[in-house]
Each structure stands twice: as C-alpha cells, then as structure tokens.
C-alpha atoms as a PDB file:
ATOM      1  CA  UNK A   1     122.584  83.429  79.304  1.00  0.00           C
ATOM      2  CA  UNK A   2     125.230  82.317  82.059  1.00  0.00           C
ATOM      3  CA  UNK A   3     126.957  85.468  81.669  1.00  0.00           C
ATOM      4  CA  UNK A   4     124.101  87.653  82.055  1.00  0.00           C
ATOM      5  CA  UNK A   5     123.252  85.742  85.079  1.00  0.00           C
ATOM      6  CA  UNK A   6     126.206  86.394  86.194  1.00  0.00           C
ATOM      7  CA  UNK A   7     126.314  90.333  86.180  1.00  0.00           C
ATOM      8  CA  UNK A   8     122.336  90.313  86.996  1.00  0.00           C
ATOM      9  CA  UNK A   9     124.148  88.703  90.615  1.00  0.00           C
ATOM     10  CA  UNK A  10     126.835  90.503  90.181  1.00  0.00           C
ATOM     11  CA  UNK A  11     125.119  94.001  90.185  1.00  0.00           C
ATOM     12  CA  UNK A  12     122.693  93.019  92.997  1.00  0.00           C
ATOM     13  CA  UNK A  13     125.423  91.946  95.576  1.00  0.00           C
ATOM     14  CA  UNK A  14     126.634  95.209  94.859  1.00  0.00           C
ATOM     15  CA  UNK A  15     123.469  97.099  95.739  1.00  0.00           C
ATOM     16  CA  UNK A  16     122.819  94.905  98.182  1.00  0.00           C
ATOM     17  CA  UNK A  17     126.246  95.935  99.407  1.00  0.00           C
ATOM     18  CA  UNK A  18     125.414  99.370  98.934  1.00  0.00           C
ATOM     19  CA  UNK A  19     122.435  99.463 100.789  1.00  0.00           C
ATOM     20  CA  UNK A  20     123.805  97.678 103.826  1.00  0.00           C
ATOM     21  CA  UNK A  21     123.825 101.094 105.997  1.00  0.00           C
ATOM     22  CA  UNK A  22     120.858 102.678 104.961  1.00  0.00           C
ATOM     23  CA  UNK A  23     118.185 103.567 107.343  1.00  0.00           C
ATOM     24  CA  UNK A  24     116.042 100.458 106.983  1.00  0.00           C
ATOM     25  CA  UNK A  25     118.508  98.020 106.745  1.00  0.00           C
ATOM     26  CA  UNK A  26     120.091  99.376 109.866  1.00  0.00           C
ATOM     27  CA  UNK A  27     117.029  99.229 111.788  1.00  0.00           C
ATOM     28  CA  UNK A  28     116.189  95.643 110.747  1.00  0.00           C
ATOM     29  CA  UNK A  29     120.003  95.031 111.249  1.00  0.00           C
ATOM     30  CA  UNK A  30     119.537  96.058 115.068  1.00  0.00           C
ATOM     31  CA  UNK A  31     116.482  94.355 115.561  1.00  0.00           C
ATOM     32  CA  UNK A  32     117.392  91.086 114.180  1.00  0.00           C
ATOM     33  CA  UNK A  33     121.035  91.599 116.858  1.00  0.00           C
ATOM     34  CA  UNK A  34     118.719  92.143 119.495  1.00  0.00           C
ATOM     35  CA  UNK A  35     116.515  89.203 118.902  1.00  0.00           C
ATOM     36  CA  UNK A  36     118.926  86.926 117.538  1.00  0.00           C
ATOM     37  CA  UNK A  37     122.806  87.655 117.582  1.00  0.00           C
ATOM     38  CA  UNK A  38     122.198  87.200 113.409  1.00  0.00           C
ATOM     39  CA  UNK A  39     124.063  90.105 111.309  1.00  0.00           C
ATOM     40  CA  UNK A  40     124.550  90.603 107.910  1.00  0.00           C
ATOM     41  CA  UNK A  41     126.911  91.154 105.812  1.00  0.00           C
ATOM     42  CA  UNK A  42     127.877  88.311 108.384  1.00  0.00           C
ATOM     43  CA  UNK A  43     131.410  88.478 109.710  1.00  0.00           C
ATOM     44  CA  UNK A  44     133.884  85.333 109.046  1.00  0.00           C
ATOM     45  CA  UNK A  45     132.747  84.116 112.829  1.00  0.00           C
ATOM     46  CA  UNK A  46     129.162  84.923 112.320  1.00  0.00           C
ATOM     47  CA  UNK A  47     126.927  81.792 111.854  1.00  0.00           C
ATOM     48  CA  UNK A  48     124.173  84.351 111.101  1.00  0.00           C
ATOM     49  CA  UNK A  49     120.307  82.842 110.585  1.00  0.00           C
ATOM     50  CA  UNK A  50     120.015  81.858 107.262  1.00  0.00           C
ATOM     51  CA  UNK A  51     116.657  83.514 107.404  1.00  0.00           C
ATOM     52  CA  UNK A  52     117.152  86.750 108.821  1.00  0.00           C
ATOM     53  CA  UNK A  53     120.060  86.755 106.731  1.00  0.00           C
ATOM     54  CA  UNK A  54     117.859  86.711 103.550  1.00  0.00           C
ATOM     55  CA  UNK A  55     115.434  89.433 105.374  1.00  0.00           C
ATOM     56  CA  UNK A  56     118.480  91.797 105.838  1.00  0.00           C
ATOM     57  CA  UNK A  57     120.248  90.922 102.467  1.00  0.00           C
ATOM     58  CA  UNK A  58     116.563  91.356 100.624  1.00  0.00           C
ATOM     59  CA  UNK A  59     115.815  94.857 102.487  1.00  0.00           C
ATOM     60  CA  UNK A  60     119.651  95.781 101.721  1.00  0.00           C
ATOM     61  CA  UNK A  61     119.061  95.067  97.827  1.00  0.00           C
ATOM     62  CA  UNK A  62     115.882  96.481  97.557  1.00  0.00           C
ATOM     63  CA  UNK A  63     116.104  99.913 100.029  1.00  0.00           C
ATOM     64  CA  UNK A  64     118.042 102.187  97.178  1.00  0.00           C
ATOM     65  CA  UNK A  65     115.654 101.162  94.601  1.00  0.00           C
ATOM     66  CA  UNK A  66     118.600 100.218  92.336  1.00  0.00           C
ATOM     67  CA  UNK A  67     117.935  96.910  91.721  1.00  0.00           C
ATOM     68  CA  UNK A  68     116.442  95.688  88.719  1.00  0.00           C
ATOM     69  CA  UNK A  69     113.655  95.321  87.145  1.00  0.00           C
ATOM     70  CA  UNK A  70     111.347  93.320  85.080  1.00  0.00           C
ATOM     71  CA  UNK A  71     109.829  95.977  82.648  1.00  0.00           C
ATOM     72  CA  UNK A  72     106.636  94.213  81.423  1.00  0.00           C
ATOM     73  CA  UNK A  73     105.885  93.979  85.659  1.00  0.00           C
ATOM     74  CA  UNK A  74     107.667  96.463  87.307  1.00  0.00           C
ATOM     75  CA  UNK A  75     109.283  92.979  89.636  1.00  0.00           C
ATOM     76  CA  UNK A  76     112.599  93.279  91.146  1.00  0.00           C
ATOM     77  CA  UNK A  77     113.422  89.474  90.715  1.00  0.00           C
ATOM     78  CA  UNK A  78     116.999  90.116  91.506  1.00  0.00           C
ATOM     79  CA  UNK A  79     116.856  90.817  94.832  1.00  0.00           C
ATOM     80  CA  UNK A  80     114.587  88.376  96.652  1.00  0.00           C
ATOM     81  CA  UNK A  81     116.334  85.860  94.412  1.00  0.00           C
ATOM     82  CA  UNK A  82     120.301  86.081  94.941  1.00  0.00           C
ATOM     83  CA  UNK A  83     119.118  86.752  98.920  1.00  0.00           C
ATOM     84  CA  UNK A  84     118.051  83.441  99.277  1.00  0.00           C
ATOM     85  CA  UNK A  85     120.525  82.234  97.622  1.00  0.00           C
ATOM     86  CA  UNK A  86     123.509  83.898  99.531  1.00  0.00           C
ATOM     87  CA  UNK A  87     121.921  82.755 102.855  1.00  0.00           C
ATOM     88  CA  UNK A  88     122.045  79.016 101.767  1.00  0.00           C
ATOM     89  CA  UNK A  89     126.012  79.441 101.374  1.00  0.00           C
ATOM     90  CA  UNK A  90     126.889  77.787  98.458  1.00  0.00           C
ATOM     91  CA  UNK A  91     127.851  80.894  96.387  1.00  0.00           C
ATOM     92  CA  UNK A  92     130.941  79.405  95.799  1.00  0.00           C
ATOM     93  CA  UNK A  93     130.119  76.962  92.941  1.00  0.00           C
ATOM     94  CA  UNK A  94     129.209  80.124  90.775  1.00  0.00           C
ATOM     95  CA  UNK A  95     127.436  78.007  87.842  1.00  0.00           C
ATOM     96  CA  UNK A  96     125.332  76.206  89.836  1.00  0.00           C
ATOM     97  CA  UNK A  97     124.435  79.834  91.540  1.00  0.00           C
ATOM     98  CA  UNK A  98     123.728  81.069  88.383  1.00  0.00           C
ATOM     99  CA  UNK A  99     121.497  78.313  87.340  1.00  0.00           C
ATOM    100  CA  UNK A 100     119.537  78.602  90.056  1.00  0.00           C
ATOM    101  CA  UNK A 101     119.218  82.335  89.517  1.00  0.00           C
ATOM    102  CA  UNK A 102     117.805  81.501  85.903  1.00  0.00           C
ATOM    103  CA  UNK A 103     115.484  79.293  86.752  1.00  0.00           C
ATOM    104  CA  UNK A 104     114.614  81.369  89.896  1.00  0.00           C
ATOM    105  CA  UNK A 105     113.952  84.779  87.754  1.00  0.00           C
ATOM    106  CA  UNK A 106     112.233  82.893  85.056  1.00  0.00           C
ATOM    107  CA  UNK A 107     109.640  81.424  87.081  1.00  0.00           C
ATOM    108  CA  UNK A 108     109.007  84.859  89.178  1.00  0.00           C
ATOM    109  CA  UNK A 109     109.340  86.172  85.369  1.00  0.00           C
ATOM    110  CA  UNK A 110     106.321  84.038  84.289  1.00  0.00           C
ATOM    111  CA  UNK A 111     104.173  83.852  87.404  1.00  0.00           C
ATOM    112  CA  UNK A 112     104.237  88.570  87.140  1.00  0.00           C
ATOM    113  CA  UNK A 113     103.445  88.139  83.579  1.00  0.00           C
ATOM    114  CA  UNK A 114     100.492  85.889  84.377  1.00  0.00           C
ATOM    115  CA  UNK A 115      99.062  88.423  87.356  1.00  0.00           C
ATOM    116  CA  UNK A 116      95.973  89.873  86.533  1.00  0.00           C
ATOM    117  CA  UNK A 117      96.160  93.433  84.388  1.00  0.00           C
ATOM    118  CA  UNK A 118      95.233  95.010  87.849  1.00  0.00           C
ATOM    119  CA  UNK A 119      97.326  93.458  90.370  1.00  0.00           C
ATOM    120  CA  UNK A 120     100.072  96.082  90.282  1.00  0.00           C
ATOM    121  CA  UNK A 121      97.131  99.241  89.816  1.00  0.00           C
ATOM    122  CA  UNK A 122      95.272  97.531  93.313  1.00  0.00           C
ATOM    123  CA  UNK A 123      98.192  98.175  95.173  1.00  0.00           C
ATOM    124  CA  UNK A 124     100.332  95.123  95.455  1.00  0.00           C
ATOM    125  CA  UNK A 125     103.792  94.896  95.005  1.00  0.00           C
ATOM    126  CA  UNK A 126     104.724  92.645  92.897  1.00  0.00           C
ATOM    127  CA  UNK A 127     108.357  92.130  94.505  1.00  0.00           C
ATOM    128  CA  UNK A 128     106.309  90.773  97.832  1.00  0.00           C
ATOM    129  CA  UNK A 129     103.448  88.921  96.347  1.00  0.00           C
ATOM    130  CA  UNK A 130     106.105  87.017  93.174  1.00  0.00           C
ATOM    131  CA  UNK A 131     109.711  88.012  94.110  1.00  0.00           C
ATOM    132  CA  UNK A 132     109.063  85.110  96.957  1.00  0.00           C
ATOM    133  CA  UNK A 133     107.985  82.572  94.423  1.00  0.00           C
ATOM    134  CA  UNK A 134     111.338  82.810  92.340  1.00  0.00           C
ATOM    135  CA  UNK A 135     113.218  82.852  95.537  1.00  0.00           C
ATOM    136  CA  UNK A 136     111.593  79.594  96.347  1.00  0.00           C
ATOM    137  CA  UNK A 137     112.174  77.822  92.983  1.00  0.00           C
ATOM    138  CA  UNK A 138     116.154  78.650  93.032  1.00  0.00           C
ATOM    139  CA  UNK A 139     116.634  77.930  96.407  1.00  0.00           C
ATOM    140  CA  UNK A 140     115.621  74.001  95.501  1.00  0.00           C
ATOM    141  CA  UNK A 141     117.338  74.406  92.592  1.00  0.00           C
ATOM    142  CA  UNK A 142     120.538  75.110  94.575  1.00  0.00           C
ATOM    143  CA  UNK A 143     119.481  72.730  97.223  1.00  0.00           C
ATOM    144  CA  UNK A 144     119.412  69.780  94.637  1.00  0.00           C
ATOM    145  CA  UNK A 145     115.877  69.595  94.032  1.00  0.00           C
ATOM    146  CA  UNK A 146     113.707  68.758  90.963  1.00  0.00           C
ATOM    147  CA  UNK A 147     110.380  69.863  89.456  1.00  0.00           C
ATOM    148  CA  UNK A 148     108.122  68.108  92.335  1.00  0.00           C
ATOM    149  CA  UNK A 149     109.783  69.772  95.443  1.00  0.00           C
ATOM    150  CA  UNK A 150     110.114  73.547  92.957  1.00  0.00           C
ATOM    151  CA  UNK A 151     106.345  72.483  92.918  1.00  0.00           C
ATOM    152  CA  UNK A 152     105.697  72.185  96.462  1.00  0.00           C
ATOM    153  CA  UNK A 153     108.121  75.089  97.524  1.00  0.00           C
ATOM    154  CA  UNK A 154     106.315  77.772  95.092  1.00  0.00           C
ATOM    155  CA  UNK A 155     103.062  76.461  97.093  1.00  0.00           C
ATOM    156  CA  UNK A 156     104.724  77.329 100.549  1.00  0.00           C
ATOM    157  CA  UNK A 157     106.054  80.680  99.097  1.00  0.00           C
ATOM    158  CA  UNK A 158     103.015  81.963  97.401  1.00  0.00           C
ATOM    159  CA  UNK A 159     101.001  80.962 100.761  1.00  0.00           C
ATOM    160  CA  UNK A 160     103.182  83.831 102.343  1.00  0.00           C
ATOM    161  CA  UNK A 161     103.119  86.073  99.163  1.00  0.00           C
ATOM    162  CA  UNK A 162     101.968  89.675 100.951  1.00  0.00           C
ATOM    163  CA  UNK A 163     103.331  93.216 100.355  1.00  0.00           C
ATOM    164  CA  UNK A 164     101.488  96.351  98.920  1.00  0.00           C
ATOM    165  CA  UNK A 165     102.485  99.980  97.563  1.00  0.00           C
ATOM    166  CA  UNK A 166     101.327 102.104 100.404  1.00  0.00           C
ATOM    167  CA  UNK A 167     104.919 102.083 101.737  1.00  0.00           C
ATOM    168  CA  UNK A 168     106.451 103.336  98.388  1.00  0.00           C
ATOM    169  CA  UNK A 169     108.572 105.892  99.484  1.00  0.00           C
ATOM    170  CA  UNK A 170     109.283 104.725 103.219  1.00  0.00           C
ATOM    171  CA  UNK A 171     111.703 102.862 104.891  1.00  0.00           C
ATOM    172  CA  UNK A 172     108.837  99.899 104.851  1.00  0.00           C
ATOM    173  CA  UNK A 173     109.214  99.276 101.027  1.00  0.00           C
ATOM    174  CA  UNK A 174     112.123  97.292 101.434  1.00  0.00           C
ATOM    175  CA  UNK A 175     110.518  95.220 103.634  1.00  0.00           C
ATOM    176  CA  UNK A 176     108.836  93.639 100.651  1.00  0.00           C
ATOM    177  CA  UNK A 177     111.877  92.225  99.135  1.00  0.00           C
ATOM    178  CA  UNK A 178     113.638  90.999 102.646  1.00  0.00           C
ATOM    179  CA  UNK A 179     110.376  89.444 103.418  1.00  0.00           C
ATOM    180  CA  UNK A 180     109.977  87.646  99.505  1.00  0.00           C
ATOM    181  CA  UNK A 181     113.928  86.955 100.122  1.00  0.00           C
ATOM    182  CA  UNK A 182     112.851  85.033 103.469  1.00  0.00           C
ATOM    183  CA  UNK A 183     109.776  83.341 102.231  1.00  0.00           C
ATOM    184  CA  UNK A 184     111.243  82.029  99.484  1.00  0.00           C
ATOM    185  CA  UNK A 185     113.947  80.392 101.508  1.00  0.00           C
ATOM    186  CA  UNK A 186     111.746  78.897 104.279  1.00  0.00           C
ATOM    187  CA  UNK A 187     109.506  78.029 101.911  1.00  0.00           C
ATOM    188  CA  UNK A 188     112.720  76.128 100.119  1.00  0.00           C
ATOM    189  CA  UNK A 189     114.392  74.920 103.316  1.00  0.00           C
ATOM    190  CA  UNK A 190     111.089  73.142 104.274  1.00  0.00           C
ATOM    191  CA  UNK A 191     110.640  71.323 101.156  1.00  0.00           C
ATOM    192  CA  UNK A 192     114.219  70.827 101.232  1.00  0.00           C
ATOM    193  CA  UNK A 193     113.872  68.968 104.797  1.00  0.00           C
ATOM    194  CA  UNK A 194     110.888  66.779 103.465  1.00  0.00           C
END
C-alpha cells in the first residue's frame, strides 16, 4: 500500500509540476504575487503562504486534467490531498507523507462513495465538494492528530465544500481542486491550533 502511495504522490507532484505554467495557474500565480508576495513552486527564499500555496499547487495538479481519479466517483483525491500536504512542509519524512495520503484518500474515497447517486449528475464536482474533506483528514494526520481533531477538521472542510461542473472546460475548473487543496488545510491548521 506504501508503495502505491508513494507513486499516487509521486505522479501528482509531477502534474502538479507540469501544470505550473498553464493559463490558470499563471493567473492565480499573479494574483496571489500581487496580493501577497506568496509563489509557488516557492523558491529556496520564499516563505510562501501555506494557503495560497495549496490554492496554486491544487489548481497546478488539477488544470491538465491528468491527475487521477477515483473511478466509482469520478474524484481526483490526489490533488487536493498531496497540496495540502506539500504546503505544511514536512514532505521530507516520506512515510509519514504517505500515511497521511492513505488515510487522506481513503476518507475522501468513502465520503464520494457515500454521495447521493445524483450528486455528480446535479452538477457538483466532486473534487470541490470531497477532495477538501480528504485534504483535511491528512493534513491532521501529518500534523500529529488523532480521530477527534480528523473529526472536527472534516467538519470545518465540508462547511467550505463548494465547486460545480459548469466550468468543465475553462480555466475555472481547476479552481475546484486549489480551493479543496486550501480548505482542507485551513480547515486542518485550525483544528491543529485548538
């Protein structure tokens, strides 16, 4: 399971590498400069948001539409997921990355499957309305925190769960999976802070 973890981040750092000059991302890129000073990739000297460095890694991952997905759903777990992740910093210890990851996609996993038959045919996205949950749930797992604060941070992330299929095929769709990417990690930091 760890090593399938492992390429599942592997392969979304590099689409999320990939789609680091596309249209959108460059767009939200300059915005977030203008606003902020935040980039991302960030540079060695760049103590970039940890937010807006989800949004940009989760519109980066998700722009190309290469990232991948959870057949039974049609959710791109990945991508919301190893964004928040990435923007806490601790990517170094790789198995505890990878953990969080599994428990992250699991949970997102689950909480799609459970959706109602018609959430995806009303027009939601499941990437926005779930991807945020599992971003949530491994970010406290990487953080150091057990079931009660996963409990309260997929609360805080499914209170900000939005994003719908009108935007399929426009630079907005990727918005869905920077914003998941940034819920989920507010949603975590905040529990993580008490």
């Amino acid at each position: 399971m760890q090593e399938r973890a492992l390429t599942n981040i592997a392969d979304t750092w590099g689409v999320m590498y990939g789609g680091r000059d596309a249209d959108a991302t460059r767009v939200a890129r300059t915005l977030v400069r203008r606003e902020s000073g935040a980039n991302w990739p960030p540079a060695d000297d760049d103590f970039s948001p940890r937010l807006q460095a989800a949004w940009l890694a989760g519109i980066a991952g998700h722009v190309l539409d290469f990232d991948d997905t959870h057949w039974p759903t049609i959710l791109h777990a990945s991508t919301p997921i190893v964004a928040s992740l990435i923007a806490i910093g601790e990517a170094s210890e790789g198995l505890r990355f990878a953990e969080a990851y599994l428990v992250g996609f699991e949970c997102a996993a689950r909480v799609a499957n459970s959706m109602p038959v018609g959430h995806y045919d009303r027009g939601w996205h499941i990437t926005g309305t779930v991807g945020g949950i599992g971003a949530a749930v491994a970010a406290i797992r990487l953080l150091g925190g057990g079931a009660s604060e996963m409990r309260l941070a997929l609360s805080l992330a499914a209170n900000q769960a939005a994003g719908h299929r009108q935007h399929f095929g426009s630079m907005a769709k990727s918005l869905n999976a920077g914003n998941a990417a940034r819920a989920g990690l507010l949603a975590g930091l905040l529990v993580h802070q008490g």
